[in-house]
PDB file of N, CA and C in Angstrom:
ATOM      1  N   UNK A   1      16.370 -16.177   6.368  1.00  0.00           N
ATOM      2  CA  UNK A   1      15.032 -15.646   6.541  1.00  0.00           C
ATOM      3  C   UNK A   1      14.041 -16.585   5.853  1.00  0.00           C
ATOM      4  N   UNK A   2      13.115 -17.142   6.204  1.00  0.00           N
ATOM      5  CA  UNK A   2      11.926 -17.786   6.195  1.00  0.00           C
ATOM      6  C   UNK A   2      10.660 -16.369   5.237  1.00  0.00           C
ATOM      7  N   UNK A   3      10.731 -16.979   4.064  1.00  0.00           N
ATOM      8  CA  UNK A   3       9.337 -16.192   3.694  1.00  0.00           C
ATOM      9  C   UNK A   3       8.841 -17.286   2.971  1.00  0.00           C
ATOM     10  N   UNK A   4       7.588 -16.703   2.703  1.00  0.00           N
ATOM     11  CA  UNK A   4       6.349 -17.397   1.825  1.00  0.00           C
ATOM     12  C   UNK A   4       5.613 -16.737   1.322  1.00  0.00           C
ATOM     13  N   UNK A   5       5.011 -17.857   0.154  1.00  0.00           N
ATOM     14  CA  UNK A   5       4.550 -17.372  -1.054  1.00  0.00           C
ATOM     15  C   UNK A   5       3.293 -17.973  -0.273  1.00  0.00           C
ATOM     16  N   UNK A   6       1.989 -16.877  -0.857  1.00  0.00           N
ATOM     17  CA  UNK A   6       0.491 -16.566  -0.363  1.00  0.00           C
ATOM     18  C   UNK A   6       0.148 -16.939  -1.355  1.00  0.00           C
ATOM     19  N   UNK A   7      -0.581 -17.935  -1.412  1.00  0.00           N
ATOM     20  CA  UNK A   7      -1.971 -18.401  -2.383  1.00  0.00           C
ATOM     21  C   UNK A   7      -3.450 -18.510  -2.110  1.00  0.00           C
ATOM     22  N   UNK A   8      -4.060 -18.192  -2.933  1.00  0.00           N
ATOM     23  CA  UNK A   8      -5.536 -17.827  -2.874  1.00  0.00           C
ATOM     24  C   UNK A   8      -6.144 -18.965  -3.500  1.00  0.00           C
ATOM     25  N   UNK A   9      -6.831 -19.813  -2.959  1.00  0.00           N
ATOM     26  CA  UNK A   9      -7.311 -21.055  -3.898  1.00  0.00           C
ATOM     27  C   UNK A   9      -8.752 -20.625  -3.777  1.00  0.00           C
ATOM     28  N   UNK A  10      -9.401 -20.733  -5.085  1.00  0.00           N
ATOM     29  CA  UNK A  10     -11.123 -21.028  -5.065  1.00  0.00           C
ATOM     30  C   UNK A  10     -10.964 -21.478  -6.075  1.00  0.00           C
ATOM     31  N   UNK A  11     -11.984 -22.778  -5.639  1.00  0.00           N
ATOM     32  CA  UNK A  11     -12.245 -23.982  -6.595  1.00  0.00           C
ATOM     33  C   UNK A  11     -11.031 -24.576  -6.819  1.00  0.00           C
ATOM     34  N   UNK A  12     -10.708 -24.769  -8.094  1.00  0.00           N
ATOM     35  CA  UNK A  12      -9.580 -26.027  -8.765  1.00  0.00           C
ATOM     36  C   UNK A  12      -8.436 -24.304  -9.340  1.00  0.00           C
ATOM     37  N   UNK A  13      -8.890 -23.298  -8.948  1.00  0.00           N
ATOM     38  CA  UNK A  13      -8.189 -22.177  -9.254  1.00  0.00           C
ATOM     39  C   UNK A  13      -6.863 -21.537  -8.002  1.00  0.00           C
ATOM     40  N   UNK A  14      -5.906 -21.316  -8.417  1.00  0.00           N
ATOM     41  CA  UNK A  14      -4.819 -20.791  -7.246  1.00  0.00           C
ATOM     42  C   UNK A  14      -4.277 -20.108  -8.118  1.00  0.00           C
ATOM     43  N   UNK A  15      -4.366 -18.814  -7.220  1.00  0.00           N
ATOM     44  CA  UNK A  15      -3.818 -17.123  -7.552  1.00  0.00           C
ATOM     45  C   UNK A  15      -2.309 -17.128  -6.526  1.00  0.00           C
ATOM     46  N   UNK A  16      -1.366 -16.894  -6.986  1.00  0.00           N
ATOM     47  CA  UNK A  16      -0.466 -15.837  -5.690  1.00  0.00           C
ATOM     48  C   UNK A  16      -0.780 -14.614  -5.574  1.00  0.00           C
ATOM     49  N   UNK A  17      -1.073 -14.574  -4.622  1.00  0.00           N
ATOM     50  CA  UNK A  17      -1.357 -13.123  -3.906  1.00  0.00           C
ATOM     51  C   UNK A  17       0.044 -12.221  -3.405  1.00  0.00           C
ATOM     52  N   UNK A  18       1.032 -12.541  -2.964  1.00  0.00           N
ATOM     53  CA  UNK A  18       1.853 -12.314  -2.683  1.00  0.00           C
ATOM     54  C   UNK A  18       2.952 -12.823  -2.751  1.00  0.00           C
ATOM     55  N   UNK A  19       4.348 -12.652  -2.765  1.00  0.00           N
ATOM     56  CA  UNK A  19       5.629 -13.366  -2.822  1.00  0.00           C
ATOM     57  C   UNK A  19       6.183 -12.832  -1.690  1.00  0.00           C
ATOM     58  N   UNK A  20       7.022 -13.686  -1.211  1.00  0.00           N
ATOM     59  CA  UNK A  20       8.287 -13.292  -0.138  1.00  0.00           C
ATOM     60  C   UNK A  20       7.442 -12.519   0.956  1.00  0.00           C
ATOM     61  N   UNK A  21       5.971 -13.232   1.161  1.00  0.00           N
ATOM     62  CA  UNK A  21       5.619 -12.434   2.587  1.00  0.00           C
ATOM     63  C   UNK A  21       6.107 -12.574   3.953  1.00  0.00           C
ATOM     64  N   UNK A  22       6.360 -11.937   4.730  1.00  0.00           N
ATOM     65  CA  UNK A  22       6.990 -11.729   6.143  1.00  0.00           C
ATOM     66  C   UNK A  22       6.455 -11.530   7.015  1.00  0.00           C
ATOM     67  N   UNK A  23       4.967 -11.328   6.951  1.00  0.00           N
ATOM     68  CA  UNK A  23       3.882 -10.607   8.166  1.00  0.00           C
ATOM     69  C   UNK A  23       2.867 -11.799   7.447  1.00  0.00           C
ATOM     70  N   UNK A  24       1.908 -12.579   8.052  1.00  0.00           N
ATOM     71  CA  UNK A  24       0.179 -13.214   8.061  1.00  0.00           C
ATOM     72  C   UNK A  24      -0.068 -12.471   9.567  1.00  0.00           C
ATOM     73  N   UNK A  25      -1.228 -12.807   9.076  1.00  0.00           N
ATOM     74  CA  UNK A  25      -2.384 -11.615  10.222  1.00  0.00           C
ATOM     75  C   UNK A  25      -3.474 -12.372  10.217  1.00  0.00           C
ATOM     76  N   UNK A  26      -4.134 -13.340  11.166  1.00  0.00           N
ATOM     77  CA  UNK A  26      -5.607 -13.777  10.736  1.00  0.00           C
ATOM     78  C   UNK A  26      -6.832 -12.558  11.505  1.00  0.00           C
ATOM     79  N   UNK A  27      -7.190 -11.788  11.140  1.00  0.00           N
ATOM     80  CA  UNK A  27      -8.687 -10.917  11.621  1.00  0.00           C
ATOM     81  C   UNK A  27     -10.084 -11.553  11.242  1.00  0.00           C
ATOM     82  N   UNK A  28     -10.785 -10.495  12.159  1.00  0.00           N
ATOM     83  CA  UNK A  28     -11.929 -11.124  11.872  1.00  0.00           C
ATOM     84  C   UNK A  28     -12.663 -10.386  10.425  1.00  0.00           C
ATOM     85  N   UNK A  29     -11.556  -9.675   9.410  1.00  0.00           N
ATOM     86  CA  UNK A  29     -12.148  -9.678   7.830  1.00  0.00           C
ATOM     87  C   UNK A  29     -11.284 -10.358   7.419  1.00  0.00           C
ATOM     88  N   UNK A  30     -10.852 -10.763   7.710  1.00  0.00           N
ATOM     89  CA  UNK A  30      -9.380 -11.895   5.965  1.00  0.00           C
ATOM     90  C   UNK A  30      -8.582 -12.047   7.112  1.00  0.00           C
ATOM     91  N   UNK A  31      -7.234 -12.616   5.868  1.00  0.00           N
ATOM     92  CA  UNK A  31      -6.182 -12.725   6.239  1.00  0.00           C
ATOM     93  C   UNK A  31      -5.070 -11.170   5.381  1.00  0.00           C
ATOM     94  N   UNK A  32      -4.502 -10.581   6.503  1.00  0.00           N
ATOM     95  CA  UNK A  32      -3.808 -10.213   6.171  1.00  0.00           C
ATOM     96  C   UNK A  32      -1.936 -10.014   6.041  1.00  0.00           C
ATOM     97  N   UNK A  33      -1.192 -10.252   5.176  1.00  0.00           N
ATOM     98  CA  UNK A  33      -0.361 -10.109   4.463  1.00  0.00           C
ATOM     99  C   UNK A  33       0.061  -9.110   4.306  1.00  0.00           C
ATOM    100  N   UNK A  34       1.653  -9.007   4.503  1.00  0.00           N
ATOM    101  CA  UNK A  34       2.388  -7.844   4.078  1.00  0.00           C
ATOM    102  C   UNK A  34       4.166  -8.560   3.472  1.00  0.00           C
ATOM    103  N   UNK A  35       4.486  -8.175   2.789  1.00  0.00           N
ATOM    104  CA  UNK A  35       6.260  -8.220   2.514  1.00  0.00           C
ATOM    105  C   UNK A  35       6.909  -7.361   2.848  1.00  0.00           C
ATOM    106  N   UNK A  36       7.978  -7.529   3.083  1.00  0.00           N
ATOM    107  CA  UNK A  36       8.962  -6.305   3.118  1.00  0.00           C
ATOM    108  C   UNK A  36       9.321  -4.858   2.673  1.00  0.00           C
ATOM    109  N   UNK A  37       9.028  -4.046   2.570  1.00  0.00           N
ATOM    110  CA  UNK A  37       8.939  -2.388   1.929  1.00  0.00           C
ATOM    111  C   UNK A  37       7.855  -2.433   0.952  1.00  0.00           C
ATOM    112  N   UNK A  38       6.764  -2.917   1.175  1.00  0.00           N
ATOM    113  CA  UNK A  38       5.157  -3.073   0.674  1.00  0.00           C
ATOM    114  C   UNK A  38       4.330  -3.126   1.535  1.00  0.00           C
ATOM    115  N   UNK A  39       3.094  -2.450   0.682  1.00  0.00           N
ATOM    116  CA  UNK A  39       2.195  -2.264   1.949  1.00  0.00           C
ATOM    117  C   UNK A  39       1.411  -3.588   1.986  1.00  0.00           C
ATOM    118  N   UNK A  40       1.091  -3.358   3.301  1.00  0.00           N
ATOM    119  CA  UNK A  40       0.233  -4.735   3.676  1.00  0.00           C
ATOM    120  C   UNK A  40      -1.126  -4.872   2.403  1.00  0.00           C
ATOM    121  N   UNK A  41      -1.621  -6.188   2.631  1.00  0.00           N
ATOM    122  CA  UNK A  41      -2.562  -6.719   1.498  1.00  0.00           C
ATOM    123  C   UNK A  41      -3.665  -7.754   2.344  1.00  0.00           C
ATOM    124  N   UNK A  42      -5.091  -7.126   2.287  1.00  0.00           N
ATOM    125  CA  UNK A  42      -6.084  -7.429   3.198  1.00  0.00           C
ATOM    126  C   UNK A  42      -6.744  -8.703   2.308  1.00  0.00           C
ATOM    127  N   UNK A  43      -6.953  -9.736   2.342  1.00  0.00           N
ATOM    128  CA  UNK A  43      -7.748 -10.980   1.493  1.00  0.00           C
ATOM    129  C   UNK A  43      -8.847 -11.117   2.197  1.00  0.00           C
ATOM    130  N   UNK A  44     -10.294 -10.696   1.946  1.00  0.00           N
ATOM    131  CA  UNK A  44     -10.981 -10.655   2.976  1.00  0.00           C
ATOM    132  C   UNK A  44     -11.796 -11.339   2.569  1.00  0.00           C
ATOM    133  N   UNK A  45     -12.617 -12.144   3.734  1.00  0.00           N
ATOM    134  CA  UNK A  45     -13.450 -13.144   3.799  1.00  0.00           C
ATOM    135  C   UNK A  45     -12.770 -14.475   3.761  1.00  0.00           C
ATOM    136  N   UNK A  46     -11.695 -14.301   4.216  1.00  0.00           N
ATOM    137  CA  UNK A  46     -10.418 -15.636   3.922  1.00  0.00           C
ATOM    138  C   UNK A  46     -10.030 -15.917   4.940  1.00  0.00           C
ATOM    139  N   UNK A  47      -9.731 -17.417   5.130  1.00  0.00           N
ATOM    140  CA  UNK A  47      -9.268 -17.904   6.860  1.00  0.00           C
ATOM    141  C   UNK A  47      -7.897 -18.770   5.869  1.00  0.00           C
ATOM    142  N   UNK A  48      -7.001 -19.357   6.759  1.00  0.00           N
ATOM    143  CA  UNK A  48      -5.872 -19.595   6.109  1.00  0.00           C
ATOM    144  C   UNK A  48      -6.386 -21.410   6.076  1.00  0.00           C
ATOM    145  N   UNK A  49      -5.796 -22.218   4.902  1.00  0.00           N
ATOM    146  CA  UNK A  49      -6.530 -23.407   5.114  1.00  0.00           C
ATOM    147  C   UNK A  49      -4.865 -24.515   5.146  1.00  0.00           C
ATOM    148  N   UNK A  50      -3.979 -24.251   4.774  1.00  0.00           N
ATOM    149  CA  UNK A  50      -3.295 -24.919   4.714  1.00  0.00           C
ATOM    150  C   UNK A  50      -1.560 -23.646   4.749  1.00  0.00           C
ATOM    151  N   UNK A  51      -0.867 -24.388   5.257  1.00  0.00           N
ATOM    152  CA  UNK A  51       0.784 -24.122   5.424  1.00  0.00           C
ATOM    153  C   UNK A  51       1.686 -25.153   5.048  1.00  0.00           C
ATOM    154  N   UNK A  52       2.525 -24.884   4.183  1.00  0.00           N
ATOM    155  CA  UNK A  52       3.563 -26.064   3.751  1.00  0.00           C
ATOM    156  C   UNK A  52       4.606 -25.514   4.178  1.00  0.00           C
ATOM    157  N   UNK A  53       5.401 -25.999   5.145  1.00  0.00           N
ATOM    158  CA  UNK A  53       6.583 -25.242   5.408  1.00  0.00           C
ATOM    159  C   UNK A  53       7.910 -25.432   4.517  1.00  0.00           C
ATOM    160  N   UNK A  54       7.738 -26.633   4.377  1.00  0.00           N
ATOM    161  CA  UNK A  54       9.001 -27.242   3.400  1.00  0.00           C
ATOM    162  C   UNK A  54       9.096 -26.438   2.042  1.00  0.00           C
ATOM    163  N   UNK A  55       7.750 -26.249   0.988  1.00  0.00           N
ATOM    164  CA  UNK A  55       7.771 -25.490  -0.085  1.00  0.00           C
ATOM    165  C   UNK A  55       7.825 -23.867   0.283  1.00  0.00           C
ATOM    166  N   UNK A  56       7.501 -23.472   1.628  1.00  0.00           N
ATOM    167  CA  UNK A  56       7.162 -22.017   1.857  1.00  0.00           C
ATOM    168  C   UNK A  56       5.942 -21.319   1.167  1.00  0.00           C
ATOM    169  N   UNK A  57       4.630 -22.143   1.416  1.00  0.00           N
ATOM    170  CA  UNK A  57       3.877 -21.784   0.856  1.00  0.00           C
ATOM    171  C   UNK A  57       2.421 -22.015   1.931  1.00  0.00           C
ATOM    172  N   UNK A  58       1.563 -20.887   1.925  1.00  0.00           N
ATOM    173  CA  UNK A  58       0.664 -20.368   2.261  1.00  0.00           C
ATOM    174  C   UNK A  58      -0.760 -20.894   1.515  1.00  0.00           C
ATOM    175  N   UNK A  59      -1.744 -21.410   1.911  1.00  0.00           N
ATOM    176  CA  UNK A  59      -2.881 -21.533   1.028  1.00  0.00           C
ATOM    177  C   UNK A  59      -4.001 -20.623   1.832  1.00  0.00           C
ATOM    178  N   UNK A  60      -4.425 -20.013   1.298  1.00  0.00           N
ATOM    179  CA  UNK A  60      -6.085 -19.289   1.697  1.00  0.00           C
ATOM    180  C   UNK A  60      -7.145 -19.450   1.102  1.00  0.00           C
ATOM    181  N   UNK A  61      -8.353 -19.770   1.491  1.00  0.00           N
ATOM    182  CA  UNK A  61      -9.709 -19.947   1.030  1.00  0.00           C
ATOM    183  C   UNK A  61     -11.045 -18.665   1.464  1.00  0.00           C
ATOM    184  N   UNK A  62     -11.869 -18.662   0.814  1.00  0.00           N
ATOM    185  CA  UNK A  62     -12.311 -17.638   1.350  1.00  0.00           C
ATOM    186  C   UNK A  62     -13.340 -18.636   2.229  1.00  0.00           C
ATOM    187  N   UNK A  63     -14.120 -17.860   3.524  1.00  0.00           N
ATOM    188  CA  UNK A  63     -14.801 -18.720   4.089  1.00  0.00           C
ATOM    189  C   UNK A  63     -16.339 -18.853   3.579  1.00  0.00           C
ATOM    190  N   UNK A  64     -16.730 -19.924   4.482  1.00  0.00           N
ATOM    191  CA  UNK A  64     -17.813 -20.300   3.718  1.00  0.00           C
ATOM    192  C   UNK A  64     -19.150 -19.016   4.058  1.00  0.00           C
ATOM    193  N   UNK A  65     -20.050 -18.975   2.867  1.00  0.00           N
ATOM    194  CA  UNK A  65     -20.867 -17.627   2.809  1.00  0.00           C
ATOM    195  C   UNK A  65     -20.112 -16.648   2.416  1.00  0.00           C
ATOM    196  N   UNK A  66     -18.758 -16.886   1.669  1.00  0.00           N
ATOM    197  CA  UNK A  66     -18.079 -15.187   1.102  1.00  0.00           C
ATOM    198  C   UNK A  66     -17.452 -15.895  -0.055  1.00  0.00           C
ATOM    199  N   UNK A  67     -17.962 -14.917  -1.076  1.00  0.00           N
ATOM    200  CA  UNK A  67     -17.707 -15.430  -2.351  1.00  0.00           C
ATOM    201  C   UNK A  67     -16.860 -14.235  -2.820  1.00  0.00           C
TER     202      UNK A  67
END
C-alpha cells in the first residue's frame, strides 16, 4: 500500500498535517485528506504544490490571497 505523509508549507515553515494518508481530494475550498479509520481533514485555501513519490510525501500551500 502506497501512503503519504501531507505537508503544509508556509514560508520556510512545514507542518504535517497528516500521516499515512490514503484519500487527497483537490475542491474548490482546500485540499482534502483523509487516512484510514479517521475522519477526513479539510486544509482550506490550499492547492497541492508539489508530490514526491519516492519519499511519499505530499506538499500543500495555501493559495495566493488566503492566508
Amino acid at each position: 500500500m502506497c501512503q503519504m505523509k501531507i505537508i503544509l508549507k508556509q514560508g520556510d515553515r512545514e507542518e504535517v498535517v497528516l500521516e499515512n494518508a490514503s484519500i487527497l481530494e483537490v475542491t474548490d475550498k482546500g485540499v482534502m485528506v483523509s487516512a484510514m479509520f479517521e475522519q477526513p481533514k479539510m486544509i482550506p485555501g490550499s492547492e497541492v504544490s508539489s508530490i514526491d513519490f519516492l519519499n511519499g510525501r505530499v506538499t500543500v500551500t495555501k493559495k495566493k490571497g488566503n492566508t
